[in-house]
C-alpha atoms as a PDB file:
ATOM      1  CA  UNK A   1      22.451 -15.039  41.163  1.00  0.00           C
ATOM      2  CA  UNK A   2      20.209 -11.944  40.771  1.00  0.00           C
ATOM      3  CA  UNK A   3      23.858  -9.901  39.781  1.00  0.00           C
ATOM      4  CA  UNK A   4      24.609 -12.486  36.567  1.00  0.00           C
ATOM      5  CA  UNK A   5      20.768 -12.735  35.688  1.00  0.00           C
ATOM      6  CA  UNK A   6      21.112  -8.841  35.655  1.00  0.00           C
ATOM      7  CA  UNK A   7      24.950  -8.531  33.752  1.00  0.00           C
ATOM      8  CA  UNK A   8      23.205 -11.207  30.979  1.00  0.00           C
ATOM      9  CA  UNK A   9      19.924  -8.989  30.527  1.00  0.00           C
ATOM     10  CA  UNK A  10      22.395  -5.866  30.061  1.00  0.00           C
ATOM     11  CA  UNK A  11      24.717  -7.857  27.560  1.00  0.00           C
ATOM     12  CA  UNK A  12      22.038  -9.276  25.760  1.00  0.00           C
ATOM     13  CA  UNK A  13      20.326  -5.829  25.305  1.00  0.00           C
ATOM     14  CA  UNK A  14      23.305  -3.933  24.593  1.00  0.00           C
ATOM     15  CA  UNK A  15      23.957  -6.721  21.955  1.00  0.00           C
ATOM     16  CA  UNK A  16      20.622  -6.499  20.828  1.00  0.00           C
ATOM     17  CA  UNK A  17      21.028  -2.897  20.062  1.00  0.00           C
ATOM     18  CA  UNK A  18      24.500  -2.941  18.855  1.00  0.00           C
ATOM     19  CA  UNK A  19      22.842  -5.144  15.801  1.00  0.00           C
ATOM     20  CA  UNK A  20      19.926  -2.783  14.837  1.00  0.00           C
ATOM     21  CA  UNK A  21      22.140   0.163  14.873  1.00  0.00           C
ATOM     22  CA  UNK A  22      22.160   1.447  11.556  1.00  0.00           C
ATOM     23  CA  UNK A  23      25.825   2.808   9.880  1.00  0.00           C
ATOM     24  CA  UNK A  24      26.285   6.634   9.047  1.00  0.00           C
ATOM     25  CA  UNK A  25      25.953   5.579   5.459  1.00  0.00           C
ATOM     26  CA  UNK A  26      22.205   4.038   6.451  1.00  0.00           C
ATOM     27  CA  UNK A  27      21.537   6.866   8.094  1.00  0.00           C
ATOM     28  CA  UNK A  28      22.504   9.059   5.149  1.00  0.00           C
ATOM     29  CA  UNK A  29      20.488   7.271   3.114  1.00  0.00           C
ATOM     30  CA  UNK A  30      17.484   6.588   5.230  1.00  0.00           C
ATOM     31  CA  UNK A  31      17.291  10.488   5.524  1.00  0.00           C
ATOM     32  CA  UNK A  32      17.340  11.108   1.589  1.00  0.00           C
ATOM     33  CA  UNK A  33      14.311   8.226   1.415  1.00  0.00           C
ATOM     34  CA  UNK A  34      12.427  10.592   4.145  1.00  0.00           C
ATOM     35  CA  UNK A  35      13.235  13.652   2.042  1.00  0.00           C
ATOM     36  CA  UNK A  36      12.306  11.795  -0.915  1.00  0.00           C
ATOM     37  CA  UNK A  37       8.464  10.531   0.498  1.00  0.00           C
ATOM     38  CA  UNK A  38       8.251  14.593   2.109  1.00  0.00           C
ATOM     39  CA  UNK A  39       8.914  15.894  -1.694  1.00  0.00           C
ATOM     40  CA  UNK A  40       6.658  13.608  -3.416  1.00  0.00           C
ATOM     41  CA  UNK A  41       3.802  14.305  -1.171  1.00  0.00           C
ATOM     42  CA  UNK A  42       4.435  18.050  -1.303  1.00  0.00           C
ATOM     43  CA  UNK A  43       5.155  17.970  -5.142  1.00  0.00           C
ATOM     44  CA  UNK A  44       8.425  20.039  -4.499  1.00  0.00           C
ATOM     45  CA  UNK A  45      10.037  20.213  -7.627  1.00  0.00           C
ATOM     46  CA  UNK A  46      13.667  21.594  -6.355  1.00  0.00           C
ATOM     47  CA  UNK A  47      13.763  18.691  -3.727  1.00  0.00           C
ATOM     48  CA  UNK A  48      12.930  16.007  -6.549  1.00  0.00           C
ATOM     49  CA  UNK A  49      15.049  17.184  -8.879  1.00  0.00           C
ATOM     50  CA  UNK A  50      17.948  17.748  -5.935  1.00  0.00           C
ATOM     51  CA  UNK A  51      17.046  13.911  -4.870  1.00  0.00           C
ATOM     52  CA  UNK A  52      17.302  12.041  -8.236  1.00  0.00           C
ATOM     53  CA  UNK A  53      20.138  11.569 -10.431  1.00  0.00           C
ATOM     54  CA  UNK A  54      19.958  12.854 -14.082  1.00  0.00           C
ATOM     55  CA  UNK A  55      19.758   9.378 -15.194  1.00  0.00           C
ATOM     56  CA  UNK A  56      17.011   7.668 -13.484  1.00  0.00           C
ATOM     57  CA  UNK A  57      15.037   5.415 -14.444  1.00  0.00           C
ATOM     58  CA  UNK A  58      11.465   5.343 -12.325  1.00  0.00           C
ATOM     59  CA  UNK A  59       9.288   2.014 -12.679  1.00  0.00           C
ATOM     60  CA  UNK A  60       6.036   1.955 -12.136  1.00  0.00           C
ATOM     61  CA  UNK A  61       3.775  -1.468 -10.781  1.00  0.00           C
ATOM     62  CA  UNK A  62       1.973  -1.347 -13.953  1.00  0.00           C
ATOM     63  CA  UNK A  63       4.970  -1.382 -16.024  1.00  0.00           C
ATOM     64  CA  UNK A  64       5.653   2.169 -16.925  1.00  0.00           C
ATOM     65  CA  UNK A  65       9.093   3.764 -17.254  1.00  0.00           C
ATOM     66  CA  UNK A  66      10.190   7.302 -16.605  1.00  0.00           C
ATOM     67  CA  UNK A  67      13.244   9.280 -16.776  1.00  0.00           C
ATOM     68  CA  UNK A  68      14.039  12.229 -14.441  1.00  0.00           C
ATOM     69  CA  UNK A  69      11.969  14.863 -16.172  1.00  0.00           C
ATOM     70  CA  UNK A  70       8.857  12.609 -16.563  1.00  0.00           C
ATOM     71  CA  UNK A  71       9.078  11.609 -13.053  1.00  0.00           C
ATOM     72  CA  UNK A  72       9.444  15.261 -11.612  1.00  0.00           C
ATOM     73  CA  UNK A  73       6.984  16.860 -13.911  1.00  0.00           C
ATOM     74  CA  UNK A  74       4.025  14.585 -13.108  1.00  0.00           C
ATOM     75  CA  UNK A  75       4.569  14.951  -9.420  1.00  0.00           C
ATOM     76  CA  UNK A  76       4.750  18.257  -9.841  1.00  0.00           C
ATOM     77  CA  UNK A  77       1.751  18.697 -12.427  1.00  0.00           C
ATOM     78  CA  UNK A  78      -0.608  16.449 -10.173  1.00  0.00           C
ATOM     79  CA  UNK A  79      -0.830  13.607 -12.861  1.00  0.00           C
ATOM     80  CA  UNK A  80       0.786  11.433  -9.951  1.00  0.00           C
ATOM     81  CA  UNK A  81      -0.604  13.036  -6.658  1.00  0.00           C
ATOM     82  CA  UNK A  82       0.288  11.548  -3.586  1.00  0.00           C
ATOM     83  CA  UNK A  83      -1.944  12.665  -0.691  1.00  0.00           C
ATOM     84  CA  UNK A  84       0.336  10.745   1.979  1.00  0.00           C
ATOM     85  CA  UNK A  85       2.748   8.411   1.453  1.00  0.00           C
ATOM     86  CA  UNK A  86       3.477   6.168   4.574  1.00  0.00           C
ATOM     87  CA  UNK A  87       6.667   3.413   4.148  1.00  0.00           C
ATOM     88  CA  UNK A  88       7.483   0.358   6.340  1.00  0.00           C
ATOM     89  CA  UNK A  89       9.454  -2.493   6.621  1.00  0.00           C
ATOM     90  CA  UNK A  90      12.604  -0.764   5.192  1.00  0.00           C
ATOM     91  CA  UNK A  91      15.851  -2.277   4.884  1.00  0.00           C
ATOM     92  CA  UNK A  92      19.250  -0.806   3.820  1.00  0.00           C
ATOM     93  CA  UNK A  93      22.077  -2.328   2.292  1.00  0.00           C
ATOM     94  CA  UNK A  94      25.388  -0.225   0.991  1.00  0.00           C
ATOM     95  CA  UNK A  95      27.705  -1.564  -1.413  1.00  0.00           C
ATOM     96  CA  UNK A  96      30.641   0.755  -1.550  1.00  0.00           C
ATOM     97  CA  UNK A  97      29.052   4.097  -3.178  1.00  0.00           C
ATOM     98  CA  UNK A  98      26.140   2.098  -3.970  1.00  0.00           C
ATOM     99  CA  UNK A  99      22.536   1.706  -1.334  1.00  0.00           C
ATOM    100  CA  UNK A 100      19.580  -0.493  -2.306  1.00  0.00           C
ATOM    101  CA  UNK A 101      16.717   0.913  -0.122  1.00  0.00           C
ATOM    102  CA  UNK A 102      13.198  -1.866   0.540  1.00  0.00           C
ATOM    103  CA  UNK A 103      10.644  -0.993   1.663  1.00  0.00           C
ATOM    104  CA  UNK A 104       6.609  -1.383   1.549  1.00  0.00           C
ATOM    105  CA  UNK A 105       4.720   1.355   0.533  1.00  0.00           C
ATOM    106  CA  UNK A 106       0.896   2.837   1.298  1.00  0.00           C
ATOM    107  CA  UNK A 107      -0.273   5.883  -0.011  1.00  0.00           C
ATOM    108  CA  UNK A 108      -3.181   7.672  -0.774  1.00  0.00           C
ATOM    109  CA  UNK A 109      -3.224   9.060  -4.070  1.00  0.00           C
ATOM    110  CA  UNK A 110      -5.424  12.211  -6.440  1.00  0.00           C
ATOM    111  CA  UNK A 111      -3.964  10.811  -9.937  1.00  0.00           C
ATOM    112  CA  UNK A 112      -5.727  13.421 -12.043  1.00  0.00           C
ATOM    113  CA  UNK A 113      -8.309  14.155  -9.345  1.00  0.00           C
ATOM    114  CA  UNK A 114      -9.719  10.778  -8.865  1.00  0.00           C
ATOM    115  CA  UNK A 115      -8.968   9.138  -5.282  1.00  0.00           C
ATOM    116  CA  UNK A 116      -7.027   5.940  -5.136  1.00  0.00           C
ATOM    117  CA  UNK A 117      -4.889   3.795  -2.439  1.00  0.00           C
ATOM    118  CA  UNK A 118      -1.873   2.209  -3.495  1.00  0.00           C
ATOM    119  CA  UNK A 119      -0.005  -0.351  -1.746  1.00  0.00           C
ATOM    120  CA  UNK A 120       3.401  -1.536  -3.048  1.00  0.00           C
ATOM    121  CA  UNK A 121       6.580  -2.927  -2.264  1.00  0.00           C
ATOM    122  CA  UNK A 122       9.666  -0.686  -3.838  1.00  0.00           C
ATOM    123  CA  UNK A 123      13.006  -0.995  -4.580  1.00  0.00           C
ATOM    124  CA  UNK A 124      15.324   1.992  -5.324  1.00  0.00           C
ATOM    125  CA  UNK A 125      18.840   2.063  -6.079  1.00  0.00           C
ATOM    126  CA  UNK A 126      20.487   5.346  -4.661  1.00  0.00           C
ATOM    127  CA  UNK A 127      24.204   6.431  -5.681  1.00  0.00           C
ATOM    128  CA  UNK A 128      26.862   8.528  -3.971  1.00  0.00           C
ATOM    129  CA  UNK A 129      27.910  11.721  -5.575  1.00  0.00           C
ATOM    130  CA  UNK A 130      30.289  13.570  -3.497  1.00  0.00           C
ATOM    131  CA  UNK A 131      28.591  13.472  -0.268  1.00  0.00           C
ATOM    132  CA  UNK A 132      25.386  13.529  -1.716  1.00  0.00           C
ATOM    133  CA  UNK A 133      23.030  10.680  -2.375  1.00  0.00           C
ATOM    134  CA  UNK A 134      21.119  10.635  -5.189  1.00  0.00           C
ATOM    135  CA  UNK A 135      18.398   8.066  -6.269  1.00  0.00           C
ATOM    136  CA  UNK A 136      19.459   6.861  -9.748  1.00  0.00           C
ATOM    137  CA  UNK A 137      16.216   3.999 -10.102  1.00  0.00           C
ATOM    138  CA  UNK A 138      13.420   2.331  -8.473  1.00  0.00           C
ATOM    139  CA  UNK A 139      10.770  -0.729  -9.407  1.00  0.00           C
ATOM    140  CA  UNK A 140       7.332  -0.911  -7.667  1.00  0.00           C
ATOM    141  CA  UNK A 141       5.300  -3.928  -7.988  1.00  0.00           C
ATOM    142  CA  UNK A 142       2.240  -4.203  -6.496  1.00  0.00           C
ATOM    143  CA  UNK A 143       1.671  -6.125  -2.893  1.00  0.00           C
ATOM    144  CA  UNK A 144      -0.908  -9.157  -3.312  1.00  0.00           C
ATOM    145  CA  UNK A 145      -3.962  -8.744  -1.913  1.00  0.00           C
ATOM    146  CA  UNK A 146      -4.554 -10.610   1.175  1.00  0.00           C
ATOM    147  CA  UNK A 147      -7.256 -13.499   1.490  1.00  0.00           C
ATOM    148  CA  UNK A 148      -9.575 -12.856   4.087  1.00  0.00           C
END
């Protein structure tokens, strides 16, 4: 009895696992996100510009649009200053060269030196080029606030 109890909690687990694994492709991606949240924190210019595709198109939660150059220069200038940048809740999902990235974000922000805290759910659309991927747009909208 103990043996089968034990063979079903290792199948089950090893099943359980074998679901949550994530595909190279995720993985690829997942890693560009991470380099992505790094370089926007650190306003690194050469990492943004290496990260986003030279047609992006960056939305805002209040409705503003950017292209590539708009985006990089006010990270880099400190018009859009992310302090820390903290995402959760991510999911992945690859459609041939194609990855639509979810996720919740929280951040702190220094938007032209005044303090702020942002919390928004995002969706980005990355593309393969070569082996590279590249983030080519992304919507924010901002998370309700919850009722206490």
């Amino acid at each position: 009895m103990k043996t089968k109890l034990y063979c079903f909690l290792l199948l089950f687990c090893t099943m359980t696992t074998l679901s949550f694994a994530q595909s190279k492709e995720e993985k690829a991606v997942a890693a560009q996100v991470e380099l992505l949240r790094k370089a926007m924190v650190d306003a690194d210019k050469a990492t943004l510009e290496k990260l986003t595709d030279a047609k992006l198109s960056y939305g805002h939660s209040g409705g503003k649009i950017e292209d590539k150059p708009a985006f990089v220069e006010n990270i880099v200038s400190g018009h859009s200053d992310f302090v820390s940048i903290d995402l959760t809740d991510q999911t992945i999902v690859i459609s041939g060269n194609t990855a639509i990235v979810r996720h919740n974000l929280a951040a702190a922000t220094n938007d032209n030196g005044k303090a702020g805290n942002v919390h928004l759910h995002v969706l980005s659309v990355w593309v393969k080029e070569g082996s590279q991927w590249k983030m080519i747009a992304r919507q924010a909208v901002k998370q309700p606030v919850a009722n206490s």
